[in-house]
Protein backbone atom coordinates (compact mmCIF):
# COMPACT_ATOMS: atom_id res chain seq x y z
CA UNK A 1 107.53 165.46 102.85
CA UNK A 2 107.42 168.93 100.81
CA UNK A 3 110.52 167.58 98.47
CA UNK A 4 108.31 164.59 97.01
CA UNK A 5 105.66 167.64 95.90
CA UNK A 6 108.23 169.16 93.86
CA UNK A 7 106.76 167.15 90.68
CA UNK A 8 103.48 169.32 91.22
CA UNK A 9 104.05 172.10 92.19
CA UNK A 10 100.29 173.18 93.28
CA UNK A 11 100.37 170.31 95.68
CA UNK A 12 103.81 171.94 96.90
CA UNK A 13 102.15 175.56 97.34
CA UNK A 14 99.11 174.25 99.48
CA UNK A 15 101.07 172.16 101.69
CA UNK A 16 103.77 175.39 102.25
CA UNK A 17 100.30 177.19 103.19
CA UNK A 18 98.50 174.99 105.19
CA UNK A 19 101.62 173.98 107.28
CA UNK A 20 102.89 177.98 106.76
CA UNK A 21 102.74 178.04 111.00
CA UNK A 22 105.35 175.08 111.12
CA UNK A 23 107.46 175.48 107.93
CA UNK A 24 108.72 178.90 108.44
CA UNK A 25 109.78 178.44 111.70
CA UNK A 26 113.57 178.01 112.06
CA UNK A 27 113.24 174.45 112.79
CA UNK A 28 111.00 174.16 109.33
CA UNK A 29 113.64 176.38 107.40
CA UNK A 30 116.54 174.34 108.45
CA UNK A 31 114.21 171.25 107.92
CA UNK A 32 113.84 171.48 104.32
CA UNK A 33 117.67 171.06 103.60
CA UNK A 34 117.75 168.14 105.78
CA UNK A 35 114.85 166.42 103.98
CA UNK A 36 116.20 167.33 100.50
CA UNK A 37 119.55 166.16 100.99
CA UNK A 38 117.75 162.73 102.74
CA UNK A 39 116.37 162.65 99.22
CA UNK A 40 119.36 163.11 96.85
CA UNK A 41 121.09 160.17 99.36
CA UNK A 42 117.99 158.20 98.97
CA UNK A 43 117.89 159.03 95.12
CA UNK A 44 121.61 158.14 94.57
CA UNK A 45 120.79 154.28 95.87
CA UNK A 46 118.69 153.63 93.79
CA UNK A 47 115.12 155.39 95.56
CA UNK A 48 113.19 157.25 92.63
CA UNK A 49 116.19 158.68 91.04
CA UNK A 50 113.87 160.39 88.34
CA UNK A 51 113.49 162.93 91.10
CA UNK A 52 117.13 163.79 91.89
CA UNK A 53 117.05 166.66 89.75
CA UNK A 54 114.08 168.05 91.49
CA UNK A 55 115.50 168.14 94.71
CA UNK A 56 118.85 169.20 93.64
CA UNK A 57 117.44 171.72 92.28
CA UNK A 58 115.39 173.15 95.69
CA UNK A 59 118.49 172.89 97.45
CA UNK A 60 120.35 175.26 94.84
CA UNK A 61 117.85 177.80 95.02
CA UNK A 62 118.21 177.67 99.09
CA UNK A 63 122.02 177.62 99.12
CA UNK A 64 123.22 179.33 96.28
CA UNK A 65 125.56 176.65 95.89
CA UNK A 66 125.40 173.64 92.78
CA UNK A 67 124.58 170.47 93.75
CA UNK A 68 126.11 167.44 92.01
CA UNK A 69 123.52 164.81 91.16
CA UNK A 70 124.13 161.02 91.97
């Protein structure tokens, strides 16, 4: 999953260019909101929650719109 690469971020790039044909499709664009809010639900029970900021941060940079953090 893209959101667990968002600690390193070169790891991030080569995965957004190797799967480039899948990830910016429209299922792949709406797919990465899905996955990061999976993650902040996963992070607010207890499931790495040193990375909730991470991902909260992603998803404000695709919405526009603050995210609370667990």
């Amino acid at each position: 999953m893209r959101a667990y690469t968002l600690t390193a971020p070169a790891t991030a790039a080569r995965i957004r260019r190797e799967f480039a044909d899948v990830l910016d499709t429209p299922a792949g664009r709406a797919g990465e909101p899905v996955a990061l809010g999976r993650l902040l639900q996963a992070c607010s029970r207890g499931v790495h929650p040193r990375l909730a900021p991470l991902p909260a941060r992603r998803a404000e940079d695709l919405t526009g719109t603050p995210v609370p953090l667990p």
